[in-house]
PDB file of N, CA and C in Angstrom:
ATOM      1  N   UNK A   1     -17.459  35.658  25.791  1.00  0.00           N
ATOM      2  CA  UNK A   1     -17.907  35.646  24.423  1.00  0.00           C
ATOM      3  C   UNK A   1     -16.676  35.592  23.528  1.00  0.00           C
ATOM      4  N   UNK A   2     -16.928  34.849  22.646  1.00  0.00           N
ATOM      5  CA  UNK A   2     -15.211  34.790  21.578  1.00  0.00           C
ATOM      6  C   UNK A   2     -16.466  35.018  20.135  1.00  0.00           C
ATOM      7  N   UNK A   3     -15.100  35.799  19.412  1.00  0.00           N
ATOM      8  CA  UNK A   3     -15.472  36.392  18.219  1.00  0.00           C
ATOM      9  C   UNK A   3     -14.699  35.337  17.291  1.00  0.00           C
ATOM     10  N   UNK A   4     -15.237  35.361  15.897  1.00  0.00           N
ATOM     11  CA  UNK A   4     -14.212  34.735  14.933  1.00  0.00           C
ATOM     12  C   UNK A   4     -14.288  35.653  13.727  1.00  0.00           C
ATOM     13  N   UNK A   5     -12.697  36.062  13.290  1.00  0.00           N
ATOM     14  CA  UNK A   5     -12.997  37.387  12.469  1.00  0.00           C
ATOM     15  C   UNK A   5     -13.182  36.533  11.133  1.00  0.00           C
ATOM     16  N   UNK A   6     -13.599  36.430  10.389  1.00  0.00           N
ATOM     17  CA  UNK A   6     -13.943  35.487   8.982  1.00  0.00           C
ATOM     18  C   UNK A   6     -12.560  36.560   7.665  1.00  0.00           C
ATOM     19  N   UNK A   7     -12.787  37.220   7.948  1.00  0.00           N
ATOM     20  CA  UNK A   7     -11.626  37.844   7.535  1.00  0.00           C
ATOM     21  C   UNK A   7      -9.957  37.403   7.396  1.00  0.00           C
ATOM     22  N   UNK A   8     -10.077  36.763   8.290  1.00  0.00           N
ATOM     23  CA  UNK A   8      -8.341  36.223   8.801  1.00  0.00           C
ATOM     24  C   UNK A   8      -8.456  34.372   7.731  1.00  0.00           C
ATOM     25  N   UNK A   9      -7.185  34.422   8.161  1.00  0.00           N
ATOM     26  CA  UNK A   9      -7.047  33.351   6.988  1.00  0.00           C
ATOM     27  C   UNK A   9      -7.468  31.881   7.945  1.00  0.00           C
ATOM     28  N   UNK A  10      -7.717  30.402   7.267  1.00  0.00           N
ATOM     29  CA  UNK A  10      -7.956  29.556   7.626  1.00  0.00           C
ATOM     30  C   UNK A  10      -7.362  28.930   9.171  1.00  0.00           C
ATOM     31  N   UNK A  11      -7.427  28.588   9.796  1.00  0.00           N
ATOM     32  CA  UNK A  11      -7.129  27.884  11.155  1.00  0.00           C
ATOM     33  C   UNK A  11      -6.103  26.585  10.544  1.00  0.00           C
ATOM     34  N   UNK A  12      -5.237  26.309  11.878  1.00  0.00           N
ATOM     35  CA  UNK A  12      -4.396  25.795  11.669  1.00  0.00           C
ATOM     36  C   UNK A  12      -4.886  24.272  11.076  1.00  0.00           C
ATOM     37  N   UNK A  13      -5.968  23.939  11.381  1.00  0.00           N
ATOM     38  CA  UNK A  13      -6.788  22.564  11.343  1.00  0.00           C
ATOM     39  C   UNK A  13      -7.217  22.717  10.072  1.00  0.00           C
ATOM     40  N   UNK A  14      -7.615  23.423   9.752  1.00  0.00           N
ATOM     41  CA  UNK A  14      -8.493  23.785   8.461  1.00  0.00           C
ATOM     42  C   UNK A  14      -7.715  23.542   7.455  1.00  0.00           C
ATOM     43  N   UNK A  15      -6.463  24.475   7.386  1.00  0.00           N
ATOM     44  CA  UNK A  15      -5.346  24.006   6.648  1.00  0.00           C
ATOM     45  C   UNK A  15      -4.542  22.467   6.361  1.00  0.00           C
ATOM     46  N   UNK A  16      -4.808  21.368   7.556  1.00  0.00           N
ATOM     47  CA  UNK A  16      -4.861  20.424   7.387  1.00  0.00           C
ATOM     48  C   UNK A  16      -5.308  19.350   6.910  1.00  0.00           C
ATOM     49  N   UNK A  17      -6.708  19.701   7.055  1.00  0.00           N
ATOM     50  CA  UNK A  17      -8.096  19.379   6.230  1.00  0.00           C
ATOM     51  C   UNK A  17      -8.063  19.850   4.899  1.00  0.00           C
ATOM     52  N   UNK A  18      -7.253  20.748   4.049  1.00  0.00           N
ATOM     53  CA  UNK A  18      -7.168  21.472   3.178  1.00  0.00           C
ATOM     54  C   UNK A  18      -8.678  21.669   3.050  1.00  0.00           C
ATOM     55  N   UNK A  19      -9.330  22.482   3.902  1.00  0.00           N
ATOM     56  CA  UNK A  19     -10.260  23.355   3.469  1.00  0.00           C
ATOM     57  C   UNK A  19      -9.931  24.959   3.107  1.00  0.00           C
ATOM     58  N   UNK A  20     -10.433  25.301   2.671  1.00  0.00           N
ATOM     59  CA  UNK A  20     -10.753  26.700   2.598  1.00  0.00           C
ATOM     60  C   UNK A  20     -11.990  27.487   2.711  1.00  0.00           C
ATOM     61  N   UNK A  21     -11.628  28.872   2.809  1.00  0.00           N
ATOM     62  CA  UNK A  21     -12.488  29.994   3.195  1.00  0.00           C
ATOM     63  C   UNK A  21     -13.551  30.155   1.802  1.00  0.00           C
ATOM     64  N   UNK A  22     -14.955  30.649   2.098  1.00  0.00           N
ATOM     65  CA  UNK A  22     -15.860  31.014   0.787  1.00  0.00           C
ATOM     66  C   UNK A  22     -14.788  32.332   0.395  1.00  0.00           C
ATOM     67  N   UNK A  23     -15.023  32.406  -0.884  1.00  0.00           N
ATOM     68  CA  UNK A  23     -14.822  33.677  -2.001  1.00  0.00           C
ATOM     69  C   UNK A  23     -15.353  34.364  -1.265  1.00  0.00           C
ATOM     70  N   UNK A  24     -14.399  35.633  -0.653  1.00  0.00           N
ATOM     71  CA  UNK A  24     -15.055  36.763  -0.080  1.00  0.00           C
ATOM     72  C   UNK A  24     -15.239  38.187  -1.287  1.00  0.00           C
ATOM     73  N   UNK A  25     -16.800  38.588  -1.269  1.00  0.00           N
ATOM     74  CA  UNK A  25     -17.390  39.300  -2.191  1.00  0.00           C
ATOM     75  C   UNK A  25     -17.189  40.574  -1.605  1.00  0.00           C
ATOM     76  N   UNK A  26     -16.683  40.898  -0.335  1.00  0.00           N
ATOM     77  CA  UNK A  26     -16.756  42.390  -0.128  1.00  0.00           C
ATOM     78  C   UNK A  26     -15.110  42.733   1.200  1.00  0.00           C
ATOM     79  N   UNK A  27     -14.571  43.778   0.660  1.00  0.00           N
ATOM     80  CA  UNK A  27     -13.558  43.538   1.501  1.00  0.00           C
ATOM     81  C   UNK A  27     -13.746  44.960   2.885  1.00  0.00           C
ATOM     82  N   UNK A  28     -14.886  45.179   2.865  1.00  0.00           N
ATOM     83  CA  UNK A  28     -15.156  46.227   3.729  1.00  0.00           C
ATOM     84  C   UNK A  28     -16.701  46.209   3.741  1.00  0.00           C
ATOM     85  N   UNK A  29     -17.431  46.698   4.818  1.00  0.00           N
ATOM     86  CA  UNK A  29     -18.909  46.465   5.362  1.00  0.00           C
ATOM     87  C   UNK A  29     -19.354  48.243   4.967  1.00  0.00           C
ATOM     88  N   UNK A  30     -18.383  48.694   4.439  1.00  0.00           N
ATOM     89  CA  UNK A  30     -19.068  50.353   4.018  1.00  0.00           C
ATOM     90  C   UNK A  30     -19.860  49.945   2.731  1.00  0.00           C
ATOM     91  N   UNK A  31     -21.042  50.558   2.906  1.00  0.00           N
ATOM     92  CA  UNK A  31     -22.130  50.451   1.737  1.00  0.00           C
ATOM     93  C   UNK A  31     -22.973  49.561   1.602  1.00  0.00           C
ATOM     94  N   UNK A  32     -22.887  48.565   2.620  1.00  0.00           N
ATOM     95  CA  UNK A  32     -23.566  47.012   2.615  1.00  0.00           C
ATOM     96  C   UNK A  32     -24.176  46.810   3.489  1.00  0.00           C
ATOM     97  N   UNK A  33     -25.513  46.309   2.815  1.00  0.00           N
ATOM     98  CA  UNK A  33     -26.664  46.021   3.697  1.00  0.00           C
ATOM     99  C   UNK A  33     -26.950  44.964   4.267  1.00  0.00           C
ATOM    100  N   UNK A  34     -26.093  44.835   5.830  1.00  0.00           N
ATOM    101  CA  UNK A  34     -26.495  43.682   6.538  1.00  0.00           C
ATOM    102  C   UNK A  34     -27.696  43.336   7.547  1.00  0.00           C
ATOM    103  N   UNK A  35     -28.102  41.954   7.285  1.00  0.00           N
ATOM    104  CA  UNK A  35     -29.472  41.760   7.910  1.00  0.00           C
ATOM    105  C   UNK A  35     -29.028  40.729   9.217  1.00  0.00           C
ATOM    106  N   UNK A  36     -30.122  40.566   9.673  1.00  0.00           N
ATOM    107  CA  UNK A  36     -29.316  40.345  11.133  1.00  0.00           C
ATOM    108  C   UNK A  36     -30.392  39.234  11.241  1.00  0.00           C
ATOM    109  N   UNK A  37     -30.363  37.547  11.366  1.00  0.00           N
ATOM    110  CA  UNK A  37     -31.338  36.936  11.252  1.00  0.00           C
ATOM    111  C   UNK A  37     -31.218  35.814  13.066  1.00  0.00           C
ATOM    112  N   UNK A  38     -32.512  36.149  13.896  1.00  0.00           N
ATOM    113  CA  UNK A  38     -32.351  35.697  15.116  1.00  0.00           C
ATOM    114  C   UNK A  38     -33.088  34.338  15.196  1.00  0.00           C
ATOM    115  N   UNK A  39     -32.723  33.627  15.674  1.00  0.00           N
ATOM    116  CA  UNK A  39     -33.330  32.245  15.751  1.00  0.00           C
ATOM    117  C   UNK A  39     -34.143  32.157  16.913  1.00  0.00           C
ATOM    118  N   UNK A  40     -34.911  32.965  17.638  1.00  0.00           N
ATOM    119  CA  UNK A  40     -35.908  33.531  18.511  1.00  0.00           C
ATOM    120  C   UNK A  40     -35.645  33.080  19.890  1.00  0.00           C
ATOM    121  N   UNK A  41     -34.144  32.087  20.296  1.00  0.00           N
ATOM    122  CA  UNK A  41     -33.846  32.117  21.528  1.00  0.00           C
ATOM    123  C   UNK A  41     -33.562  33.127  22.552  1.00  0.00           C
ATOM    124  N   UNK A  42     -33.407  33.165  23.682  1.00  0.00           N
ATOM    125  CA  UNK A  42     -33.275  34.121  24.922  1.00  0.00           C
ATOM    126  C   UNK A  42     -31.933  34.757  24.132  1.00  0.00           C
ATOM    127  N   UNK A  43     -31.962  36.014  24.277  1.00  0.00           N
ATOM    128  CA  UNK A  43     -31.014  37.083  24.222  1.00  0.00           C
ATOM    129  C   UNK A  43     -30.410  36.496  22.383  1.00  0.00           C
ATOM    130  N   UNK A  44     -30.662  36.022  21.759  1.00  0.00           N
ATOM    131  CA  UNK A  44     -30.430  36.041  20.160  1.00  0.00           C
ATOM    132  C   UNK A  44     -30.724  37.559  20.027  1.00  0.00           C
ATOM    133  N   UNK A  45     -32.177  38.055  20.041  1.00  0.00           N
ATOM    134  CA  UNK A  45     -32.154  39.506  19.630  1.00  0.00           C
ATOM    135  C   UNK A  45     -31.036  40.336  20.412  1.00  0.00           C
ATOM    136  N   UNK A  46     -31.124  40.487  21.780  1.00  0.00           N
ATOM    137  CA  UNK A  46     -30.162  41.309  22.040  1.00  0.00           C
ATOM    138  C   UNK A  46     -28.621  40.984  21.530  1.00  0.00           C
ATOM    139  N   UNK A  47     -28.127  39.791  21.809  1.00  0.00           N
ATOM    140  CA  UNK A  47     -26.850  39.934  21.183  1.00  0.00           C
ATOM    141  C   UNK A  47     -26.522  40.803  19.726  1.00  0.00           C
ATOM    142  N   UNK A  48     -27.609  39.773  18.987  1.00  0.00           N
ATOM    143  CA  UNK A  48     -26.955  40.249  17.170  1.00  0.00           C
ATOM    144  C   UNK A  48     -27.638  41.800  17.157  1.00  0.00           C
ATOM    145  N   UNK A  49     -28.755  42.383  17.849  1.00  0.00           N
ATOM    146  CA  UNK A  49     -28.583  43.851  17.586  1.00  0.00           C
ATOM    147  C   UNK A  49     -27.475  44.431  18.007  1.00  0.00           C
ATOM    148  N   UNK A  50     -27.014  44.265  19.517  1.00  0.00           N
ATOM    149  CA  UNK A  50     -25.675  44.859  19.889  1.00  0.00           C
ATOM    150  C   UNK A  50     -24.386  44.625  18.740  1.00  0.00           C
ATOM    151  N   UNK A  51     -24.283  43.703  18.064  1.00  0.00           N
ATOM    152  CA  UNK A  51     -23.398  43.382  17.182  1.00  0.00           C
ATOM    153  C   UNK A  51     -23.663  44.431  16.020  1.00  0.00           C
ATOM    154  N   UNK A  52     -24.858  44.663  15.460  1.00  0.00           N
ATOM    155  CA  UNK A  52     -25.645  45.477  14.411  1.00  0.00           C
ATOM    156  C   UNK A  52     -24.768  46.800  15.346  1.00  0.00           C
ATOM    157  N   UNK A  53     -25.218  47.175  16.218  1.00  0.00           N
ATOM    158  CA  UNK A  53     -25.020  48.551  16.452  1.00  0.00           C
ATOM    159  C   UNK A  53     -22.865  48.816  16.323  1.00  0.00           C
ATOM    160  N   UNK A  54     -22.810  47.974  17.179  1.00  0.00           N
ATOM    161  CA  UNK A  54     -20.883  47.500  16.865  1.00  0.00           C
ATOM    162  C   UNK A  54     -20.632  48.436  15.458  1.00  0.00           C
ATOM    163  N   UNK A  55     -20.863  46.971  14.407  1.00  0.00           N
ATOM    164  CA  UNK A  55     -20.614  47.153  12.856  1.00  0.00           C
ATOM    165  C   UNK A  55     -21.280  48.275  12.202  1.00  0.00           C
ATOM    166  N   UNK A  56     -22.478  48.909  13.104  1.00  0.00           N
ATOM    167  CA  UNK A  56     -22.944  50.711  12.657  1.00  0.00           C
ATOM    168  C   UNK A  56     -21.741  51.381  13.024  1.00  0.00           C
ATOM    169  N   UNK A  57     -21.465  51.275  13.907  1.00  0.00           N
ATOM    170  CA  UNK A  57     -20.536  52.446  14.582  1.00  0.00           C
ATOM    171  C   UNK A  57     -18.772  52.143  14.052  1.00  0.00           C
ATOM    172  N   UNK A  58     -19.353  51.287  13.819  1.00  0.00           N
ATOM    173  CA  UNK A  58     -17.603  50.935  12.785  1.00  0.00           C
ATOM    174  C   UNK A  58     -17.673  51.000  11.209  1.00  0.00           C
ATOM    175  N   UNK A  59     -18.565  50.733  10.654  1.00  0.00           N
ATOM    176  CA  UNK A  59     -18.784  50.987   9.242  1.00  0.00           C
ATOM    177  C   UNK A  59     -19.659  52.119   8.896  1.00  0.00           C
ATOM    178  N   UNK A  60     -19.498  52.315   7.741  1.00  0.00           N
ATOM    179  CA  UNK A  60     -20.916  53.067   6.990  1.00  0.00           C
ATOM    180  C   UNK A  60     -21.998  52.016   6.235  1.00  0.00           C
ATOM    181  N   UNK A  61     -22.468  51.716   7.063  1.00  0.00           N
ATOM    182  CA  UNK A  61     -23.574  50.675   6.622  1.00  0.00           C
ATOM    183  C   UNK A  61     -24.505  51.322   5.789  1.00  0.00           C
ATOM    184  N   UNK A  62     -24.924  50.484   4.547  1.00  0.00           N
ATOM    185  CA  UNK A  62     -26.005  51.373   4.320  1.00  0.00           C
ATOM    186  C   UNK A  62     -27.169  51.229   4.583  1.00  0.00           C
ATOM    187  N   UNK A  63     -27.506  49.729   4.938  1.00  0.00           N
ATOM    188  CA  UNK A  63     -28.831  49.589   5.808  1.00  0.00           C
ATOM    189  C   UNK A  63     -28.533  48.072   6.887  1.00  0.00           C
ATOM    190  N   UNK A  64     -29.106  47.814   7.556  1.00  0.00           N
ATOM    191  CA  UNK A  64     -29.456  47.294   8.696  1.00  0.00           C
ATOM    192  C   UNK A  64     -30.067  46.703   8.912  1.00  0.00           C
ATOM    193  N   UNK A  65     -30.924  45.603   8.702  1.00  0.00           N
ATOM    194  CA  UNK A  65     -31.972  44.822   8.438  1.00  0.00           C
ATOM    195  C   UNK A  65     -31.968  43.712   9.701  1.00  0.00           C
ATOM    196  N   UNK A  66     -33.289  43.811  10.696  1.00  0.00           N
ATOM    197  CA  UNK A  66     -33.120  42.520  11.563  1.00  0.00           C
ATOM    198  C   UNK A  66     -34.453  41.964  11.496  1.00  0.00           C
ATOM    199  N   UNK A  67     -34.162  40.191  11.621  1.00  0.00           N
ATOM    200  CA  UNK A  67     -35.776  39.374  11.409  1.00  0.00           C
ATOM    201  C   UNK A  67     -35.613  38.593  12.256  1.00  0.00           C
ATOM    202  N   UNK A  68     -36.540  37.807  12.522  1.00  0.00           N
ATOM    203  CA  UNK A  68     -36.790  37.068  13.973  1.00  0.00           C
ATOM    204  C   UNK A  68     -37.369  35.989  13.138  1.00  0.00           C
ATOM    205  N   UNK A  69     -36.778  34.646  13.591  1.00  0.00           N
ATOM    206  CA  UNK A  69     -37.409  32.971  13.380  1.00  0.00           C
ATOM    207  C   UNK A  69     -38.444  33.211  14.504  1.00  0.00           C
ATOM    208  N   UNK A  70     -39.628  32.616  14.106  1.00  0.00           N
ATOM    209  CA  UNK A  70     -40.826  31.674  15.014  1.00  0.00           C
ATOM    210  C   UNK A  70     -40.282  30.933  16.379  1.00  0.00           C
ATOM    211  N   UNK A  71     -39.540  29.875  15.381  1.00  0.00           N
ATOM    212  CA  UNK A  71     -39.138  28.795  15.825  1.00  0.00           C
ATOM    213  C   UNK A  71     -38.109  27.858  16.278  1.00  0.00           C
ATOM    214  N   UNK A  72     -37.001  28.566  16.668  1.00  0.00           N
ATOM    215  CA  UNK A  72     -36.027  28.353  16.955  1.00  0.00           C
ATOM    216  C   UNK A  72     -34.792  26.400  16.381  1.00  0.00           C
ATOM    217  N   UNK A  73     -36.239  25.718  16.317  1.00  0.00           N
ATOM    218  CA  UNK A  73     -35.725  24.719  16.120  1.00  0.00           C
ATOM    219  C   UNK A  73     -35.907  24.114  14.511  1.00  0.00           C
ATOM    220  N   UNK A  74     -36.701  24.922  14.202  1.00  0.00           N
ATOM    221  CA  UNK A  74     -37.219  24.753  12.411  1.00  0.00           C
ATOM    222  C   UNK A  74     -36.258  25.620  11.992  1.00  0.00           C
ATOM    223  N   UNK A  75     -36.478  25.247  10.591  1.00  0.00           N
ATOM    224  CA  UNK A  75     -35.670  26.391   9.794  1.00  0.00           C
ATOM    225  C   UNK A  75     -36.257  27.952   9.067  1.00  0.00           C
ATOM    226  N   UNK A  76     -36.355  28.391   8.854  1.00  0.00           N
ATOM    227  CA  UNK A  76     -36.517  29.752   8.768  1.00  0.00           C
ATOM    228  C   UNK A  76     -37.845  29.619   7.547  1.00  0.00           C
ATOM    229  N   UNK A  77     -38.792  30.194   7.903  1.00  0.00           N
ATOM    230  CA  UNK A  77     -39.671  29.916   6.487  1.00  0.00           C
ATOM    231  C   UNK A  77     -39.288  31.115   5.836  1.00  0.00           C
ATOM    232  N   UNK A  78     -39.772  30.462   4.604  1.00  0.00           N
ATOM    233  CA  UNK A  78     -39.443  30.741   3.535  1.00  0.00           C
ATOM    234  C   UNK A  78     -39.955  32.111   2.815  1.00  0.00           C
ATOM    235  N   UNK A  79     -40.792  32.902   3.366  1.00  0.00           N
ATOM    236  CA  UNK A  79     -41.043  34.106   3.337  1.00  0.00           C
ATOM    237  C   UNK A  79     -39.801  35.283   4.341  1.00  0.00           C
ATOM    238  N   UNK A  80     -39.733  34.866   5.381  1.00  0.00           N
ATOM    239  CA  UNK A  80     -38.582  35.487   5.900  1.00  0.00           C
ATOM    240  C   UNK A  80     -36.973  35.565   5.578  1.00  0.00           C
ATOM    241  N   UNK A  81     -37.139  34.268   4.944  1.00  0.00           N
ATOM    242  CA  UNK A  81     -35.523  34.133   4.033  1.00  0.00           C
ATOM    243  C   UNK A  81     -35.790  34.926   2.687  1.00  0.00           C
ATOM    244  N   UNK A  82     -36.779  35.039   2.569  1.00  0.00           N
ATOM    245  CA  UNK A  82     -36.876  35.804   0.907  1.00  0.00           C
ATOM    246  C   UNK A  82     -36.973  36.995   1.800  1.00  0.00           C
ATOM    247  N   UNK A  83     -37.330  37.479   2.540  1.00  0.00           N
ATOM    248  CA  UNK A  83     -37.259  38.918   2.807  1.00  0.00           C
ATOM    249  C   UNK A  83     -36.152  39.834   3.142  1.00  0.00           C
ATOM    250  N   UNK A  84     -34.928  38.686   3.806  1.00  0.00           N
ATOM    251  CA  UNK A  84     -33.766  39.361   4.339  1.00  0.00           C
ATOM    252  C   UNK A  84     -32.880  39.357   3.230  1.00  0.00           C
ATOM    253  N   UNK A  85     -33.397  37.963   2.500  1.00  0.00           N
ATOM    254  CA  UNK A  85     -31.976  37.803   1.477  1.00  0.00           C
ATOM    255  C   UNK A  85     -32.926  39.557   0.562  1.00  0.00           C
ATOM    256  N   UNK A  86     -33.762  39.645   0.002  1.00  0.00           N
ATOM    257  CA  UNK A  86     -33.553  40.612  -1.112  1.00  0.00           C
ATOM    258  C   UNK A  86     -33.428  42.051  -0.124  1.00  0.00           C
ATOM    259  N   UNK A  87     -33.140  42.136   1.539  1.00  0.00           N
ATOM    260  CA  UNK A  87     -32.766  43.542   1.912  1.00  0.00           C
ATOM    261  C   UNK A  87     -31.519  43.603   2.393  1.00  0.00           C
ATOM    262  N   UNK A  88     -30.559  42.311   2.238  1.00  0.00           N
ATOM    263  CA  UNK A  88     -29.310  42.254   2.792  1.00  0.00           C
ATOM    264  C   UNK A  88     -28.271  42.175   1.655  1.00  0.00           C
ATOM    265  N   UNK A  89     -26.883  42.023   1.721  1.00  0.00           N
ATOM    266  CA  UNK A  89     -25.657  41.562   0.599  1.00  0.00           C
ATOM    267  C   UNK A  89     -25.171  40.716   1.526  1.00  0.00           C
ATOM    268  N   UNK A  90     -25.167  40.595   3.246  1.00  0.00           N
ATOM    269  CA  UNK A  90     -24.305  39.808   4.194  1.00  0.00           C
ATOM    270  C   UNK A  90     -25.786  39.938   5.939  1.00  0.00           C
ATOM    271  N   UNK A  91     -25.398  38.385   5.354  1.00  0.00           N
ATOM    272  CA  UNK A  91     -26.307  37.762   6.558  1.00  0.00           C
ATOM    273  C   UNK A  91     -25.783  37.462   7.908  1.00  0.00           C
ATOM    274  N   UNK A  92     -25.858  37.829   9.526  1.00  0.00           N
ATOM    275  CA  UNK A  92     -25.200  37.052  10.205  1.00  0.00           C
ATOM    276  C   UNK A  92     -26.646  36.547  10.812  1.00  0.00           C
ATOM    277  N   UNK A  93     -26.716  34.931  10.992  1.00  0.00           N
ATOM    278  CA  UNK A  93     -27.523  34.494  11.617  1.00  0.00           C
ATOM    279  C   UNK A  93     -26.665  33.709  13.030  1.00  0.00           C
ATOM    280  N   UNK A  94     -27.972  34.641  13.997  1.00  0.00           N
ATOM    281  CA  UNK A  94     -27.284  33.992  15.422  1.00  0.00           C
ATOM    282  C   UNK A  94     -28.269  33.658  16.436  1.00  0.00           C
ATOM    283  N   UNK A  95     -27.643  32.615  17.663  1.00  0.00           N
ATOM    284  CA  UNK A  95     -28.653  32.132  18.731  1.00  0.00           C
ATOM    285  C   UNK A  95     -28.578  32.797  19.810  1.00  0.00           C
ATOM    286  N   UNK A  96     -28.996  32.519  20.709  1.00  0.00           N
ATOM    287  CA  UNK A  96     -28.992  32.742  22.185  1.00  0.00           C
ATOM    288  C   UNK A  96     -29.480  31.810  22.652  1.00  0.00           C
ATOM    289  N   UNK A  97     -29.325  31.662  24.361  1.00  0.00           N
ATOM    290  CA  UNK A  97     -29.113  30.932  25.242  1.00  0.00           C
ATOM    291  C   UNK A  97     -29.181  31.590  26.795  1.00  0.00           C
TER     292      UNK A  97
END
């Protein structure tokens, strides 16, 4: 499994591309309510909860939020994206396999 810390500055490529990183809105996960959004493949839930529990035990989260896609290959309806976005500040959406 490889991690990518979003934190750290652009990749050597990236910098070539002159891209850059989004405006980061929070410089620490204490107080912030992250939602955890699974795209309903094999082990999606288990990974991003184990990740949820990680960033519990490393931050002071103040809440925790996890939702599950239908459909793995659609995009997220639109009741479930309105639900995480108004209980989250930082989304990680992830798959499994």
């Amino acid at each position: 499994m490889v991690f990518f810390d979003p934190t750290k500055g652009p990749t050597e490529r990236a910098r070539k591309q002159k891209k850059q990183l989004a405006p980061r809105r929070f410089t620490t996960l204490d107080g912030v309510r992250v939602g955890l959004l699974s795209n309903s493949k094999i082990n999606a839930d288990t990974i991003l909860l184990a990740i949820g529990d990680l960033l519990a035990a490393s931050y002071k989260l103040k809440s925790l939020v996890h939702e599950r896609k239908q459909n793995f290959s659609m995009p997220a309806p639109d009741p479930i994206v309105d639900l995480i976005v108004s209980r989250s500040d930082v989304i990680l959406a992830g798959i499994g396999d």
